[in-house]
C-alpha atoms as a PDB file:
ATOM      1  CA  UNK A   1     -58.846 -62.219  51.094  1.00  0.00           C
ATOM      2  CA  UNK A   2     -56.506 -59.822  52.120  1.00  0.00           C
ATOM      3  CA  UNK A   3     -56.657 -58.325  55.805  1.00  0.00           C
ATOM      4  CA  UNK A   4     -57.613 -54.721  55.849  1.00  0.00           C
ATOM      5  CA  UNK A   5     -54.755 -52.466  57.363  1.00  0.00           C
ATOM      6  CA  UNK A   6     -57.724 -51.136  59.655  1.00  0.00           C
ATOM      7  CA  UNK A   7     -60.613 -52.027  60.601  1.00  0.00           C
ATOM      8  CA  UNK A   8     -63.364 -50.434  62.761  1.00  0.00           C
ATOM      9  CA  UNK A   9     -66.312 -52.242  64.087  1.00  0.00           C
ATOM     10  CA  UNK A  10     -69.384 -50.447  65.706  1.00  0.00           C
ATOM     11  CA  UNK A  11     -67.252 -47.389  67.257  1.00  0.00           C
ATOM     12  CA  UNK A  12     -69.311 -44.657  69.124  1.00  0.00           C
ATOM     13  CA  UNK A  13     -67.878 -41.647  71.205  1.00  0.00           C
ATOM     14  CA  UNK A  14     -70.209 -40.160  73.710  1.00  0.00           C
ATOM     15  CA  UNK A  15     -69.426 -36.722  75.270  1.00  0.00           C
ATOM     16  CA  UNK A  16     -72.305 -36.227  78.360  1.00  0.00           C
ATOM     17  CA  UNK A  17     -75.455 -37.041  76.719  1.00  0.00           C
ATOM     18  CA  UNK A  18     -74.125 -36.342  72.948  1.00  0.00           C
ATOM     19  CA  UNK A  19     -73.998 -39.306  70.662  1.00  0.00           C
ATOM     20  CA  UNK A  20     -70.548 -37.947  68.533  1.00  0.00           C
ATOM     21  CA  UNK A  21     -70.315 -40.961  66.900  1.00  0.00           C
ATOM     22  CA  UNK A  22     -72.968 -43.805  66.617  1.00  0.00           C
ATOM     23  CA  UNK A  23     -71.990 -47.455  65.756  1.00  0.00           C
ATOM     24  CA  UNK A  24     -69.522 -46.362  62.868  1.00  0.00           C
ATOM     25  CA  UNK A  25     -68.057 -49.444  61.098  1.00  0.00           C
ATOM     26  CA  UNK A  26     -65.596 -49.179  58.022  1.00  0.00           C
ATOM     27  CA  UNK A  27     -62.190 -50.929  56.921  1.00  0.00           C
ATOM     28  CA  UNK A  28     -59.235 -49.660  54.673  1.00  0.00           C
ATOM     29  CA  UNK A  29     -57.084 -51.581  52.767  1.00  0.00           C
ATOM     30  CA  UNK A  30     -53.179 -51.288  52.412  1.00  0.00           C
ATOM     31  CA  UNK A  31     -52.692 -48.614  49.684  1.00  0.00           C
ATOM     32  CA  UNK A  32     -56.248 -47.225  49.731  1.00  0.00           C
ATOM     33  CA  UNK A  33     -57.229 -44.096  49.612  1.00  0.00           C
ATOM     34  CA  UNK A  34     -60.518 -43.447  51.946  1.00  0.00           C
ATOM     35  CA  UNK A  35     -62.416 -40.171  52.135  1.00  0.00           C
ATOM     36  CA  UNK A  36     -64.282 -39.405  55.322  1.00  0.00           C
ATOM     37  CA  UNK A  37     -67.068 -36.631  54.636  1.00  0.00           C
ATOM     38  CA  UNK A  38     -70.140 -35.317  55.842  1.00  0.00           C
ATOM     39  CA  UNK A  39     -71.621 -31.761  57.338  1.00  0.00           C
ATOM     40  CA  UNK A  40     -69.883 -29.843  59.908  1.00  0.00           C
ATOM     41  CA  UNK A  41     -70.469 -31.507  62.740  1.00  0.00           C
ATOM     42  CA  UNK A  42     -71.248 -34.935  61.437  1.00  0.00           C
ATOM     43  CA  UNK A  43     -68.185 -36.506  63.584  1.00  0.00           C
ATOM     44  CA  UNK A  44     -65.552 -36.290  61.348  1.00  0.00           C
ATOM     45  CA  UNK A  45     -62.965 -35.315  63.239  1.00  0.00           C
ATOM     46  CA  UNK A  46     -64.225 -36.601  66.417  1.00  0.00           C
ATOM     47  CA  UNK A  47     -63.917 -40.231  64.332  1.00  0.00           C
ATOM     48  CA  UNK A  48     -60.569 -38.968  63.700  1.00  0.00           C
ATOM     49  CA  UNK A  49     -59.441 -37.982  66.927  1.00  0.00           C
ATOM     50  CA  UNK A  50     -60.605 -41.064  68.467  1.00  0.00           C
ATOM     51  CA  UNK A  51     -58.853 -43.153  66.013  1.00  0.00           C
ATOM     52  CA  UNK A  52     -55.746 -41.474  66.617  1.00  0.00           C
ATOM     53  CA  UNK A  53     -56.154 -41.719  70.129  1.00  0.00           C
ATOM     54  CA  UNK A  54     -56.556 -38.372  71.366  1.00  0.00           C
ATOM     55  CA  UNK A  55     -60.154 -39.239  73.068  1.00  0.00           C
ATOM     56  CA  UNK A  56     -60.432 -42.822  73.896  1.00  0.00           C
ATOM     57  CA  UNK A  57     -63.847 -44.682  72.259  1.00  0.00           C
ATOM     58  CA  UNK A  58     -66.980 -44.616  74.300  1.00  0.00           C
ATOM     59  CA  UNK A  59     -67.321 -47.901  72.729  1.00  0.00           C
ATOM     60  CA  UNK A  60     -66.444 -50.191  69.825  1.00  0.00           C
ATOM     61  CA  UNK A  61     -62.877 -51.430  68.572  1.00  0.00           C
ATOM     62  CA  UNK A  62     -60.293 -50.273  66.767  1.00  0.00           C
ATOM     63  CA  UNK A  63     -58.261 -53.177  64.963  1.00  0.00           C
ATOM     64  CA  UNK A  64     -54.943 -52.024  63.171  1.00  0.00           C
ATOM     65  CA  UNK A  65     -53.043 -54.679  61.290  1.00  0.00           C
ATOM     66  CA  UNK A  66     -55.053 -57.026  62.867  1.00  0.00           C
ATOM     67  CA  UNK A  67     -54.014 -56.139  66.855  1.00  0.00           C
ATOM     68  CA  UNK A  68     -56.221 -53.892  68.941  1.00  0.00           C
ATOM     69  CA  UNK A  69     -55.057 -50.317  69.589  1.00  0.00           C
ATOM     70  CA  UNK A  70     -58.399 -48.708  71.201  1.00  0.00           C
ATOM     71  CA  UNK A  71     -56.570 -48.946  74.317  1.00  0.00           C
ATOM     72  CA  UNK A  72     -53.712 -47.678  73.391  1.00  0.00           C
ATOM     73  CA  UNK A  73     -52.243 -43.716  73.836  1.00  0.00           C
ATOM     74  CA  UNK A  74     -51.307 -41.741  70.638  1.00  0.00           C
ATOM     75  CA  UNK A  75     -47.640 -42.489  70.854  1.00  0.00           C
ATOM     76  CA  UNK A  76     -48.208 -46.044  70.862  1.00  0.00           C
ATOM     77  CA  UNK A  77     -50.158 -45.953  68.036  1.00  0.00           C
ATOM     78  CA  UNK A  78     -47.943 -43.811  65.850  1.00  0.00           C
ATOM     79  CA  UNK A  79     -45.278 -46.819  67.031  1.00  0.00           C
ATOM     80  CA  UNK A  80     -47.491 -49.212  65.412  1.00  0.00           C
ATOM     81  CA  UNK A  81     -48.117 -47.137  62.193  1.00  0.00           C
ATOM     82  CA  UNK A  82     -51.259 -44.708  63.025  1.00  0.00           C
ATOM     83  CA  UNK A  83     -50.351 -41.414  62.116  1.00  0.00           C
ATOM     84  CA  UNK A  84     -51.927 -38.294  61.509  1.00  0.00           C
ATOM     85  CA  UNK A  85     -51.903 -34.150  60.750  1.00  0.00           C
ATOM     86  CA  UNK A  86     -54.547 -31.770  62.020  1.00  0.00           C
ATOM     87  CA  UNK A  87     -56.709 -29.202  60.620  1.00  0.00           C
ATOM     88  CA  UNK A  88     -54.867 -26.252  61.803  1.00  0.00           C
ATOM     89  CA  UNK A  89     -50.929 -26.397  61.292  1.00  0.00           C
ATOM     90  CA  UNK A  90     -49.292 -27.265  64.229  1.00  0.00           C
ATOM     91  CA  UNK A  91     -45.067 -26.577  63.511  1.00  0.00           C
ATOM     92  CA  UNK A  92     -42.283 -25.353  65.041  1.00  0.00           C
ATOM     93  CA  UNK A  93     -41.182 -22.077  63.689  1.00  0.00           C
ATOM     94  CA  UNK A  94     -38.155 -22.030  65.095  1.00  0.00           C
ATOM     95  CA  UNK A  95     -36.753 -25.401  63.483  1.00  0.00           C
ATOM     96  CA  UNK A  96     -35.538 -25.885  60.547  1.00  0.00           C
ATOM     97  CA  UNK A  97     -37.867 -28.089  57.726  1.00  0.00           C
ATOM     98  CA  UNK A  98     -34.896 -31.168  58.270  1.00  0.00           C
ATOM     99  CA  UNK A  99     -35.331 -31.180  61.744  1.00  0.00           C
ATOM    100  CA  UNK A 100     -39.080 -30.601  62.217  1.00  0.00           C
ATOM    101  CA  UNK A 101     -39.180 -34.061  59.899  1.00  0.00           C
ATOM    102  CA  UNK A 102     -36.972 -35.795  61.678  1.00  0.00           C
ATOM    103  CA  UNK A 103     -38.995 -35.161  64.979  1.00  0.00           C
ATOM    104  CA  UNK A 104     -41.252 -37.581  63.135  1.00  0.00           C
ATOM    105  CA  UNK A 105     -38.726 -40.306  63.663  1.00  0.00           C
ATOM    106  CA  UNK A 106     -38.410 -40.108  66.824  1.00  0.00           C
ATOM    107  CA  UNK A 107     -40.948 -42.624  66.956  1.00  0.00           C
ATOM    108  CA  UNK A 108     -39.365 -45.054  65.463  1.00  0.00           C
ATOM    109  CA  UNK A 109     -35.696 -45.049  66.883  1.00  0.00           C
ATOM    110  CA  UNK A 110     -34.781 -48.702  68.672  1.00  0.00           C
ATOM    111  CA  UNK A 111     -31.570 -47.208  69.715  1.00  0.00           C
ATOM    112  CA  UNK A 112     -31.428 -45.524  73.226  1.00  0.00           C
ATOM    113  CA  UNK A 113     -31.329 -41.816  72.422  1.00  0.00           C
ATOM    114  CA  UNK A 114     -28.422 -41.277  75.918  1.00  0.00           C
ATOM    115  CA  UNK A 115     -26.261 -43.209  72.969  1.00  0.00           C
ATOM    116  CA  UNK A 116     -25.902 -40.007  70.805  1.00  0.00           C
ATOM    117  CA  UNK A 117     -23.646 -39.305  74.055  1.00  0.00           C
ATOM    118  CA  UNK A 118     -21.025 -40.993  72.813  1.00  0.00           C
ATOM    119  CA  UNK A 119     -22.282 -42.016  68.739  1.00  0.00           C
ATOM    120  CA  UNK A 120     -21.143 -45.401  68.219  1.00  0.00           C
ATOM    121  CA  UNK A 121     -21.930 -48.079  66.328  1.00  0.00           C
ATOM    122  CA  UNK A 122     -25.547 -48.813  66.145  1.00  0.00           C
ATOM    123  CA  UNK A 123     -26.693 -45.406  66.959  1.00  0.00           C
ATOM    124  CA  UNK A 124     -24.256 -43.802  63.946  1.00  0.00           C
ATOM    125  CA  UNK A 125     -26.082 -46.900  61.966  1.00  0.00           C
ATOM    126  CA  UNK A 126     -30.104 -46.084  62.902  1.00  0.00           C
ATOM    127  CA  UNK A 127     -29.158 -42.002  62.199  1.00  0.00           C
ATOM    128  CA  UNK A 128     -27.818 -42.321  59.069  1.00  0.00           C
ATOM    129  CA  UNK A 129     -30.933 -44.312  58.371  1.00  0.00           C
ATOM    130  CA  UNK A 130     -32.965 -41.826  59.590  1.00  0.00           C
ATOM    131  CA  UNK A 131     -30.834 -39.071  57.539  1.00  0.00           C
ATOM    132  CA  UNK A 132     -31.927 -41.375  54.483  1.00  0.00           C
ATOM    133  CA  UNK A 133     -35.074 -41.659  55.723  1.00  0.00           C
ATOM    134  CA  UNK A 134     -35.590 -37.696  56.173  1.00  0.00           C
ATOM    135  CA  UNK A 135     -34.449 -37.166  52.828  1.00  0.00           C
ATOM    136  CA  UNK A 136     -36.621 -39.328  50.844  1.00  0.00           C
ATOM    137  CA  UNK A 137     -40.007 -37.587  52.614  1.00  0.00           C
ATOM    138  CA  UNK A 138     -38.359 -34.323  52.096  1.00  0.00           C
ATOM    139  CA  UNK A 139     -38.190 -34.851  48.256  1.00  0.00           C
ATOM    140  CA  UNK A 140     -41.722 -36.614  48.176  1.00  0.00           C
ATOM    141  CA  UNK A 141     -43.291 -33.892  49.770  1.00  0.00           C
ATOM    142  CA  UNK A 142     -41.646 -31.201  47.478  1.00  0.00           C
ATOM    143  CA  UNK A 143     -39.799 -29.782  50.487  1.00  0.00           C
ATOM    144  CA  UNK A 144     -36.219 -30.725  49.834  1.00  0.00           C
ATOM    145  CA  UNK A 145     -35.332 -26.948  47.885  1.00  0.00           C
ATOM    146  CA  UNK A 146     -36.386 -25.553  51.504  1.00  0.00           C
ATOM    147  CA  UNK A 147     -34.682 -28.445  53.499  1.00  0.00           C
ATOM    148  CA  UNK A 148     -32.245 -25.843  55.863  1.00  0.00           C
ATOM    149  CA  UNK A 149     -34.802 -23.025  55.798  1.00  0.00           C
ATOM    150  CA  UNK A 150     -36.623 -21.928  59.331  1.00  0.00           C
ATOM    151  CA  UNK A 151     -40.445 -23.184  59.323  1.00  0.00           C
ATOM    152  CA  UNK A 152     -41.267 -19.726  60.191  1.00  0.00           C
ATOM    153  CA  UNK A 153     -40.350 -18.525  56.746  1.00  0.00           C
ATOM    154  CA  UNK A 154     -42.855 -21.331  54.953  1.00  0.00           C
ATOM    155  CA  UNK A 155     -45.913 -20.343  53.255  1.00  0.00           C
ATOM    156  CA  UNK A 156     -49.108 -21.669  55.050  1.00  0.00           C
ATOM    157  CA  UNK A 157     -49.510 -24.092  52.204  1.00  0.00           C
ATOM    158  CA  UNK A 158     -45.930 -25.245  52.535  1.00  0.00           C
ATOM    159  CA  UNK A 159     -46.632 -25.602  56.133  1.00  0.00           C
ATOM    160  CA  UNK A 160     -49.376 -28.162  55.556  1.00  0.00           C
ATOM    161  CA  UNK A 161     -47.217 -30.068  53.766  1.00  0.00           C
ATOM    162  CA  UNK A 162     -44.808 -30.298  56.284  1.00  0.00           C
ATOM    163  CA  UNK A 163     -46.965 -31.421  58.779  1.00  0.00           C
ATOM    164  CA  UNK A 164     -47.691 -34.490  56.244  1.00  0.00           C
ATOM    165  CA  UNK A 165     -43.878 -35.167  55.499  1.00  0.00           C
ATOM    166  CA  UNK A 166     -43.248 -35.311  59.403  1.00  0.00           C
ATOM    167  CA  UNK A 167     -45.967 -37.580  59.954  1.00  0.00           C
ATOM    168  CA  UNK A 168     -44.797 -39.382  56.895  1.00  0.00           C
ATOM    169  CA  UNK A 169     -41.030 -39.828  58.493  1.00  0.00           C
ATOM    170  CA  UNK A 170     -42.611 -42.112  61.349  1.00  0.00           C
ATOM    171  CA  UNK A 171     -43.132 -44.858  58.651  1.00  0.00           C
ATOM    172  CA  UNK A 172     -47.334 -45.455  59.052  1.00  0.00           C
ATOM    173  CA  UNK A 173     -48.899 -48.022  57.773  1.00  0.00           C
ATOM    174  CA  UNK A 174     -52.121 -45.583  57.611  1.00  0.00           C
ATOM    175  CA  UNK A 175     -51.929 -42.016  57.393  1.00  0.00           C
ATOM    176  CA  UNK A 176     -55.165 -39.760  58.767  1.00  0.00           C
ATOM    177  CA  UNK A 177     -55.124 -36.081  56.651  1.00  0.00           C
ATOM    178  CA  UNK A 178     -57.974 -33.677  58.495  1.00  0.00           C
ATOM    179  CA  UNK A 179     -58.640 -31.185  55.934  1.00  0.00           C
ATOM    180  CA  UNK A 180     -55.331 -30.878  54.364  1.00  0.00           C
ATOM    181  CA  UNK A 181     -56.462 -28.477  51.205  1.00  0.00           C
ATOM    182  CA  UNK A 182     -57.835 -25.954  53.709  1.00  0.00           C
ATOM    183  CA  UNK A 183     -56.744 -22.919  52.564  1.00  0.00           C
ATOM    184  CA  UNK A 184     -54.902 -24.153  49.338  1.00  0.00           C
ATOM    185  CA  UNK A 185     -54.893 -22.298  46.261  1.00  0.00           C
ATOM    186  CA  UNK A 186     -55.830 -24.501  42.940  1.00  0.00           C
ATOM    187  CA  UNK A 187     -52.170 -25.552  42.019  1.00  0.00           C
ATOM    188  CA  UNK A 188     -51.599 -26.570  46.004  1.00  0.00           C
ATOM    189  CA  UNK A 189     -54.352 -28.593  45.697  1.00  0.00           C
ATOM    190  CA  UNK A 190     -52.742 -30.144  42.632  1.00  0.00           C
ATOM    191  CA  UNK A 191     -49.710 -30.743  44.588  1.00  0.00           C
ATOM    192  CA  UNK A 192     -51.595 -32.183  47.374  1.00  0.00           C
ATOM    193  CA  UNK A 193     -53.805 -34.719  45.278  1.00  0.00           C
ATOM    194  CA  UNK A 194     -50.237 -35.996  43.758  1.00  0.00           C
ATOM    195  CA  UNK A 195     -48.351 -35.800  46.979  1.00  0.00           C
ATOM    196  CA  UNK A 196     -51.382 -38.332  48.444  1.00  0.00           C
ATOM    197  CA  UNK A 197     -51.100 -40.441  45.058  1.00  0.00           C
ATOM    198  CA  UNK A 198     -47.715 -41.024  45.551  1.00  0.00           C
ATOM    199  CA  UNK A 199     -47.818 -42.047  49.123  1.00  0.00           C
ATOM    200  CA  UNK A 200     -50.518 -44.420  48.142  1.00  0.00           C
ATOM    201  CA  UNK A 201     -48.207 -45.805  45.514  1.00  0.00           C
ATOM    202  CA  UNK A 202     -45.608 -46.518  48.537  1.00  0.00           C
ATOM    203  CA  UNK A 203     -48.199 -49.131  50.154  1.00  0.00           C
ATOM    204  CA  UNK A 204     -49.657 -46.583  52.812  1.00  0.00           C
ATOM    205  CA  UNK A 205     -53.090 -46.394  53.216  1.00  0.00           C
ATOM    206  CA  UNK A 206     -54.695 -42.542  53.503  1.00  0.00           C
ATOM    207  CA  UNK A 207     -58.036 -41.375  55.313  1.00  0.00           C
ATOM    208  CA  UNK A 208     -59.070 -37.939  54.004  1.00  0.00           C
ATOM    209  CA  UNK A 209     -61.186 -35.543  56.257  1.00  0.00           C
ATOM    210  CA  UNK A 210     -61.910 -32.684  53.590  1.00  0.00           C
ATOM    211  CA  UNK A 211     -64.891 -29.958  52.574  1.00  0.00           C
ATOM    212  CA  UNK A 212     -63.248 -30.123  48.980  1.00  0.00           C
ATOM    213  CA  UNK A 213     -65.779 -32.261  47.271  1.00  0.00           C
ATOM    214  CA  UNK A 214     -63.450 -31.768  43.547  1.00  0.00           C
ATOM    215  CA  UNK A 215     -60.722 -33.176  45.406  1.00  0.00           C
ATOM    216  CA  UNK A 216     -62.296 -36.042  47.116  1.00  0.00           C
ATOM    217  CA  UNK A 217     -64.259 -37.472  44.085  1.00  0.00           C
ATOM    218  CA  UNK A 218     -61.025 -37.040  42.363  1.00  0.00           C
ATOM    219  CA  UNK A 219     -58.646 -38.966  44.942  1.00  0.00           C
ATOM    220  CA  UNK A 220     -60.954 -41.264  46.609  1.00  0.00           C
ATOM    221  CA  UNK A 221     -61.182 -45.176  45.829  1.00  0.00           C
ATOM    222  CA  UNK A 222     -64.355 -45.072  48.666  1.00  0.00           C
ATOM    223  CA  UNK A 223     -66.101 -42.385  50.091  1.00  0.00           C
ATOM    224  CA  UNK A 224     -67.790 -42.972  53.989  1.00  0.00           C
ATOM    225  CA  UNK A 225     -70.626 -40.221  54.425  1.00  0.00           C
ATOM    226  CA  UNK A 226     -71.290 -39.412  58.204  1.00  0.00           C
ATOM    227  CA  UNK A 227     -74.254 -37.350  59.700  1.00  0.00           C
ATOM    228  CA  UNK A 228     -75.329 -36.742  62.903  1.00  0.00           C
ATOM    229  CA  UNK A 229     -72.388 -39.113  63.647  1.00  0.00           C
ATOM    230  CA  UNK A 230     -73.586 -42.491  61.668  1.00  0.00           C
ATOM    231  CA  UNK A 231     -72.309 -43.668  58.391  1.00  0.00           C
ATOM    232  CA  UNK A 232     -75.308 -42.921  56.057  1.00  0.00           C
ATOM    233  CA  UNK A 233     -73.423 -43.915  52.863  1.00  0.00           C
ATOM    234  CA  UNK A 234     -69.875 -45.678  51.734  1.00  0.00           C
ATOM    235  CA  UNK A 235     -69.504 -46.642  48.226  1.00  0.00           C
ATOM    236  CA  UNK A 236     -67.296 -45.585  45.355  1.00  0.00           C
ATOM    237  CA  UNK A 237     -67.106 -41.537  44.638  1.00  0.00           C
ATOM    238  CA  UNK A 238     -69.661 -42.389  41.673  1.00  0.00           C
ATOM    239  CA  UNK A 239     -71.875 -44.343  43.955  1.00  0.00           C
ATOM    240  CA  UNK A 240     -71.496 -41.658  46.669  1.00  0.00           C
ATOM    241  CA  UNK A 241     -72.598 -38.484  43.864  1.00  0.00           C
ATOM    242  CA  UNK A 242     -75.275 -40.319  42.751  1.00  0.00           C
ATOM    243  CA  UNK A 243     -76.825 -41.115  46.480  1.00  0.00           C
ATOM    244  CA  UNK A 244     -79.865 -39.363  47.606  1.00  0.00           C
ATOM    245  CA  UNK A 245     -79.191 -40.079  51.174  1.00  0.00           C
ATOM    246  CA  UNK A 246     -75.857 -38.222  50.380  1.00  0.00           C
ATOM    247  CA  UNK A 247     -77.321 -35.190  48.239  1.00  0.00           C
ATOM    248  CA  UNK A 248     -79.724 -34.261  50.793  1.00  0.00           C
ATOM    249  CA  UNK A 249     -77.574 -34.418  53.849  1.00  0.00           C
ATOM    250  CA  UNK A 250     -74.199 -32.953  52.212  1.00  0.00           C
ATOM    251  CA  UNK A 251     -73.783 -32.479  48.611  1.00  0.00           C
ATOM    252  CA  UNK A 252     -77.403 -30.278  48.475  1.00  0.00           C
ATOM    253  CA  UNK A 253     -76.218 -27.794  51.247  1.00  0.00           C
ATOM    254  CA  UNK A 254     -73.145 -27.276  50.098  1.00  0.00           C
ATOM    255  CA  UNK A 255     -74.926 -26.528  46.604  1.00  0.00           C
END
């Protein structure tokens, strides 16, 4: 049997005498698309930030491509293939959408950046990689017409994709998306559902944090349902819409 690309045993995150996450255990599989739902508040994206690194587990492990990164900081992690885009769009107006991508490579450069100093040899090599490399997201995340444009001018939607093409450009193994449809209109939503196909058809496994039950059940090849911090359901998105557990504590109020 294959080895899952992740895999989290028992993980809990404590903050003071609240239980944000309680003994949460899940894996995901090269090329898998994994939705992470629940109500607000459920530990979504306190799962999310503690997988990425930003808070460090209360307890529990963290096992990516089979090495431990629970003790790791983010940057590490991104090194190793953990990479991930936030709820809220964090850019850089001022760059263009070529260079705001290839900030996203930045994590994996070998060559010492003082070479660009004097651009010989293996650093001329790794950049035009990494020109190749910037191109390719660029055109899988629909951004290429807008390459040389400022971020500034981008629609918000656009922007949200841009955060996913310059996480994309660090080469993960396993992507994290925190609500990435959040304020999408219908044919952004589109865009995003193929956008997240085709990076699942390039080998990368994807962990969806969204409200946008149409999308998830749509995407999804398994569904983990949090509340009050502990998995109360995985199973397939059928499976998941059929659950009672899963009607009363999400689907229902959102009804």
């Amino acid at each position: 049997m294959t080895e899952p690309i992740l895999r989290v045993d028992s993980l809990a995150k404590s903050f003071g005498g609240v239980r944000a996450v309680r003994d949460l255990s899940f894996t995901v599989s090269a090329g898998e698309i994994l939705g992470l739902i629940g109500p607000n508040g459920s530990g979504k994206s306190t799962t999310v930030n503690v997988l990425s690194g930003v808070f460090p587990p209360t307890s529990g492990s963290i096992i990516l491509a089979g090495e431990p990164i629970e003790g790791l900081p983010e940057a590490q992690r991104v090194g190793r293939g953990l990479s991930r885009t936030f709820q809220t769009a964090r850019v850089f107006p001022e760059f263009t959408v070529r260079q705001h991508v290839a900030m996203g490579c930045h994590a994996i450069r070998q060559v010492n950046p003082f070479a660009s100093i004097l651009p010989f040899g293996s650093w001329r090599r790794e950049q035009a990689d990494i020109d190749s490399q910037v191109d390719e997201v660029l055109r899988l995340c629909a951004l290429h017409p807008v390459a040389d444009r400022p971020v500034a001018s981008l629609s918000s939607g656009q922007q949200r994709f841009l955060m996913i093409a310059t996480a994309l450009a660090a080469q993960p193994r396993i992507l994290l998306v925190d609500e990435p449809a959040a304020g999408l209109v219908e044919h952004e939503r589109q865009e995003l559902a193929e956008l997240i196909r085709g990076i699942r058809q390039r080998g990368i496994a994807v962990v969806i944090i969204e409200h946008h039950m149409a999308l998830i059940m749509a995407l999804c090849d398994r569904i983990v349902v949090l509340n009050f911090g502990a998995k109360i359901a995985e199973g397939s998105p059928a499976e998941i819409r059929a659950n009672p557990a899963v009607i009363d504590a999400y689907l229902g109020e959102a009804a």
